[in-house]
Protein backbone atom coordinates (compact mmCIF):
# COMPACT_ATOMS: atom_id res chain seq x y z
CA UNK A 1 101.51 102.83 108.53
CA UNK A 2 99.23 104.55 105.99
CA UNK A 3 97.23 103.11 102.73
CA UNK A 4 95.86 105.81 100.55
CA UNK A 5 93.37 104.15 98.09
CA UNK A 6 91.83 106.30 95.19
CA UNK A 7 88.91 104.75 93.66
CA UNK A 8 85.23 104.92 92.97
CA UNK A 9 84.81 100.81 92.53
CA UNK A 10 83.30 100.19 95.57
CA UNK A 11 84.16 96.38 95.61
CA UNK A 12 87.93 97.27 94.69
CA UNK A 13 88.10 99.95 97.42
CA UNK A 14 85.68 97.25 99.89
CA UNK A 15 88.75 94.91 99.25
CA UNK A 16 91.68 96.31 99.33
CA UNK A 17 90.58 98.66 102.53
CA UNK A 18 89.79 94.84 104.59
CA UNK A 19 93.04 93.77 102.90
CA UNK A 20 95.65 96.48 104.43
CA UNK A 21 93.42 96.27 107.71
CA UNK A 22 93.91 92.91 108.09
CA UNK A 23 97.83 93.24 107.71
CA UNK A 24 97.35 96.34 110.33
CA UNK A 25 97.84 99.28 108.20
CA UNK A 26 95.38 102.25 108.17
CA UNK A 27 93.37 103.34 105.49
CA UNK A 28 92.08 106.03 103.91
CA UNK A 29 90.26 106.09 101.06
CA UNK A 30 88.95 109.16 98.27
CA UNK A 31 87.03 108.93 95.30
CA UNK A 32 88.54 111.89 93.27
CA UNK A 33 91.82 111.65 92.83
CA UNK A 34 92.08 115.95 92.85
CA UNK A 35 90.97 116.02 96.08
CA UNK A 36 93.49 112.95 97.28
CA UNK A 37 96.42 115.35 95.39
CA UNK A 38 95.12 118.32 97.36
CA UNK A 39 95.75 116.26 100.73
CA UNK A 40 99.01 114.42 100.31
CA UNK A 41 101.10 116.67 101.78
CA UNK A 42 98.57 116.07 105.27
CA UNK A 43 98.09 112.62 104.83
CA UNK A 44 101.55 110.90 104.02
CA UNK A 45 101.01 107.88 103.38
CA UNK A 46 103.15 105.05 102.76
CA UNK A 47 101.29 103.53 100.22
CA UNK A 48 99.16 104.53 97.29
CA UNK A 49 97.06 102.57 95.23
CA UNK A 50 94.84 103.56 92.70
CA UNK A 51 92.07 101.57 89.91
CA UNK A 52 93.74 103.05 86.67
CA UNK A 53 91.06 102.45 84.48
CA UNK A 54 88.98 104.94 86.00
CA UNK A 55 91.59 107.49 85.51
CA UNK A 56 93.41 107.22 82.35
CA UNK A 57 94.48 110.51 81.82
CA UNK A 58 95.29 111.63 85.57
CA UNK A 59 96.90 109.30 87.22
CA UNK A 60 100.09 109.32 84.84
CA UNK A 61 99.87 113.32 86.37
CA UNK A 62 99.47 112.29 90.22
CA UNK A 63 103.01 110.42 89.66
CA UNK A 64 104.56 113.32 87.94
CA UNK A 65 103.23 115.40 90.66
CA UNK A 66 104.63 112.99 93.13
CA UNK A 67 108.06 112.93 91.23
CA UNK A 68 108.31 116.85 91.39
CA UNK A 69 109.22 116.54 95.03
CA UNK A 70 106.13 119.19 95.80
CA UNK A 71 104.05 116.30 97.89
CA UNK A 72 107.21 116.58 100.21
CA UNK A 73 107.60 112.87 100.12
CA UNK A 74 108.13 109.91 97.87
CA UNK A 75 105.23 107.18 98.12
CA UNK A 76 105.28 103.01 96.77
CA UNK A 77 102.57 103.50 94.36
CA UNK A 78 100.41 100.33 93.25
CA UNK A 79 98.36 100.59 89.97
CA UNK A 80 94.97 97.84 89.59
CA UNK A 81 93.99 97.50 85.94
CA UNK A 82 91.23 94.72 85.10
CA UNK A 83 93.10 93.84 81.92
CA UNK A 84 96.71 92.69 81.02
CA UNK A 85 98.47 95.34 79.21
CA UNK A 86 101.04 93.98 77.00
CA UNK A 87 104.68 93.61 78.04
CA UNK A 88 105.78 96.65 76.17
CA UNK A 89 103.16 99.18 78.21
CA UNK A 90 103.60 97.58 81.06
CA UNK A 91 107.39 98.58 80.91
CA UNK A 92 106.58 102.18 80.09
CA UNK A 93 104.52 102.21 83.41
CA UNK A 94 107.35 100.55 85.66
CA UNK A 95 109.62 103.34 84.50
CA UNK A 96 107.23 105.75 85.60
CA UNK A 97 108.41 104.93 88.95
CA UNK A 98 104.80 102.31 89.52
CA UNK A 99 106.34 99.58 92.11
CA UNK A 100 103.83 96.72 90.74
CA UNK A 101 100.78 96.39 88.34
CA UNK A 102 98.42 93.93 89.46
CA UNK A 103 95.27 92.71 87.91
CA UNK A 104 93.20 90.45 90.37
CA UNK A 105 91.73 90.93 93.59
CA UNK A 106 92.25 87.11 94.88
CA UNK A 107 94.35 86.78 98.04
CA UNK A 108 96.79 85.16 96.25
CA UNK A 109 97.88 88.23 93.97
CA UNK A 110 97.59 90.70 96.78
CA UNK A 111 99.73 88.73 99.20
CA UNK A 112 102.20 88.84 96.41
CA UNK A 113 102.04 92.22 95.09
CA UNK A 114 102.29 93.69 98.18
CA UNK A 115 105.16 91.25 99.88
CA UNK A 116 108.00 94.02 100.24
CA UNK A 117 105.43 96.34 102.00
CA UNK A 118 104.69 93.69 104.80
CA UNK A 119 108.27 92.34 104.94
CA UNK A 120 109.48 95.90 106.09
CA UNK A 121 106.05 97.01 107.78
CA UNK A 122 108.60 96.06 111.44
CA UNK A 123 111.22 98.74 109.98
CA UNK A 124 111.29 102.02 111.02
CA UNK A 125 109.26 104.86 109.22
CA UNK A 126 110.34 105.86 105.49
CA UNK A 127 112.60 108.60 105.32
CA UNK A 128 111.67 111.18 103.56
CA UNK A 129 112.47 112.43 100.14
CA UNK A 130 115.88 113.05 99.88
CA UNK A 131 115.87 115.89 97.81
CA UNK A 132 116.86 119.15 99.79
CA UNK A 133 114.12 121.67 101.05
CA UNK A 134 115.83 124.06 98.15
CA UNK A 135 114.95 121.72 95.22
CA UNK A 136 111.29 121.32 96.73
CA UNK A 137 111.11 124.70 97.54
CA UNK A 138 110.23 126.68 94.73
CA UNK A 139 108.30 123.90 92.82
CA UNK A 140 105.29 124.67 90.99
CA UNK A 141 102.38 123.25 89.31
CA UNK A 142 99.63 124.76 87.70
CA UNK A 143 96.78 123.54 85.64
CA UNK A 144 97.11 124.06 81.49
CA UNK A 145 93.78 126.22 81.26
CA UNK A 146 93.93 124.86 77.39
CA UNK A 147 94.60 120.76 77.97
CA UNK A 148 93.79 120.43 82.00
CA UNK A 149 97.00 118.93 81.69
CA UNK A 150 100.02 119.62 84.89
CA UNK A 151 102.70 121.52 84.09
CA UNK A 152 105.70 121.99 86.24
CA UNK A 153 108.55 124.41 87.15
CA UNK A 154 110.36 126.83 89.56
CA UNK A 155 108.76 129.89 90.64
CA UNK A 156 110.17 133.45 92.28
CA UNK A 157 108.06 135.46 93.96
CA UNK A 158 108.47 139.38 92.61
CA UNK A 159 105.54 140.24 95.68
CA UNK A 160 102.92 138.84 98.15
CA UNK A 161 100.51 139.37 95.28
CA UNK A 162 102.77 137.73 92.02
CA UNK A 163 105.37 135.47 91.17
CA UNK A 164 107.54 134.65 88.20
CA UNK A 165 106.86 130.90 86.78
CA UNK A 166 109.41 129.22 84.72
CA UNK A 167 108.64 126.05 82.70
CA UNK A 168 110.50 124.09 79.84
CA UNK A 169 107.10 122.31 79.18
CA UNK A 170 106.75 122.53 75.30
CA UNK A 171 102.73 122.09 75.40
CA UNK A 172 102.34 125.01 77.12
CA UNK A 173 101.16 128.20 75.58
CA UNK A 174 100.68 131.08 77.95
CA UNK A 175 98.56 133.84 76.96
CA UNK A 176 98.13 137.42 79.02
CA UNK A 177 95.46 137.73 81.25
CA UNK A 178 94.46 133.72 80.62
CA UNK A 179 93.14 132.61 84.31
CA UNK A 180 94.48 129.61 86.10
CA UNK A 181 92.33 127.73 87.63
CA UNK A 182 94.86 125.71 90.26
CA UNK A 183 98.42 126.65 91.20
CA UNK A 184 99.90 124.90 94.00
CA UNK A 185 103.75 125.77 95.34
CA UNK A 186 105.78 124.91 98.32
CA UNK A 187 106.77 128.03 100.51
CA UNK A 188 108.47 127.68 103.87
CA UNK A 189 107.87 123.87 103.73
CA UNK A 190 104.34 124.18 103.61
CA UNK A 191 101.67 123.34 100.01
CA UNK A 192 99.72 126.06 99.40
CA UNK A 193 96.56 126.16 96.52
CA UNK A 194 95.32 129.00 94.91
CA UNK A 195 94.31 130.70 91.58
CA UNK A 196 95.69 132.83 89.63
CA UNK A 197 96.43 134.97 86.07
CA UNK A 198 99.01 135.77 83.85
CA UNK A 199 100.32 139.21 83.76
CA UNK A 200 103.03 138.88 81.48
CA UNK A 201 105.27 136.12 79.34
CA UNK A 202 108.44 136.09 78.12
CA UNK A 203 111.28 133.87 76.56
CA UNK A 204 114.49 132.94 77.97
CA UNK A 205 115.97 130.16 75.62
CA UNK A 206 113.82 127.57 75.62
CA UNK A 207 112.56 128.85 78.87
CA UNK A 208 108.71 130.31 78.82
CA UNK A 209 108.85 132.64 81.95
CA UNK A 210 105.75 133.55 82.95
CA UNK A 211 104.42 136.07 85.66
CA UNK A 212 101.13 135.19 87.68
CA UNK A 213 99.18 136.89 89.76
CA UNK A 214 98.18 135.50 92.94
């Protein structure tokens, strides 16, 4: 089984890495949490911890990315933070789909944060996400070229060279001919990356549709 650590704390990753090995997991560890997105689909692991302090803005994204369905698998994420957040935030985290927040690095707290992992590590291998191959099919994320912010939705392609985009994401203001910088979709049950810019945008509702090309 598979521990995917993203952090740039070399003590934290030093610890946790001798941690996991110790309980016979494998580990990988990256220091950018971009790149670690990028490779999730490849590396599937089982579990993913991260240091949130050193990403406060992105890691809230990785789980949304990781809720879309578009990593092709759903993941026990672990957050370290080196303070206590109060009750009331550390709520809002836990429904953000976070299994545990844990503040130490004594044996003690591991060995209790991660108890369910090791009491099931003799099961057999996760299934994976339950939602069908449609639903993950024609997910989408690109990268707001105005907040570097994700923003998700269903695409169409019209040809190999463009594709409709449709979003209900509020914050997002499309503009013709703006570039985007990352665009990543599922096609035939494979993640692709790319670039990309806006030929056209329209409204449908509330519905921004917007057509990229590739």
């Amino acid at each position: 089984m598979k521990t995917l650590i993203i952090s740039n704390d070399e003590q934290f990753t030093k610890t946790i890495d001798a941690f996991f090995t110790r309980k016979g997991y494998s580990t990988i560890i990256y220091k950018w949490l971009i790149k670690a997105m990028d490779n999730l689909e490849e590396i599937k692991p089982d579990i993913l911890i991260m240091s949130a302090d050193e990403y406060p803005r992105h890691w809230k994204s990785l789980v949304q990315f990781m809720e879309s369905g578009i990593a092709g698998k759903e993941y026990k994420i672990y957050l370290y933070k080196k303070e206590q957040v109060q009750d009331e935030e550390e709520h809002k985290i836990q429904k953000l789909n976070i299994a545990k927040v844990f503040y130490n690095l004594d044996s003690i707290t591991l060995n209790t944060t991660f108890a369910d992992c090791f009491a099931k590590k003799q099961q057999a291998e996760p299934i994976e996400n339950t939602k069908t191959q449609s639903d993950n099919e024609n997910s989408l994320i690109i990268t707001n070229p105005g907040t570097h912010n994700f923003v998700y939705g269903k695409y169409s392609f019209i040809n190999e060279k463009a594709l409709k985009f449709s979003t209900n994401d509020e914050f997002y203001l499309p503009k013709i001919n703006e570039y985007i910088e990352k665009l990543s979709y599922r096609f035939n049950n494979k993640l692709y990356s790319t670039s990309g810019k806006i030929l056209n945008v329209a409204m449908q509702d509330n519905t921004k549709i917007v057509t990229i090309e590739i």
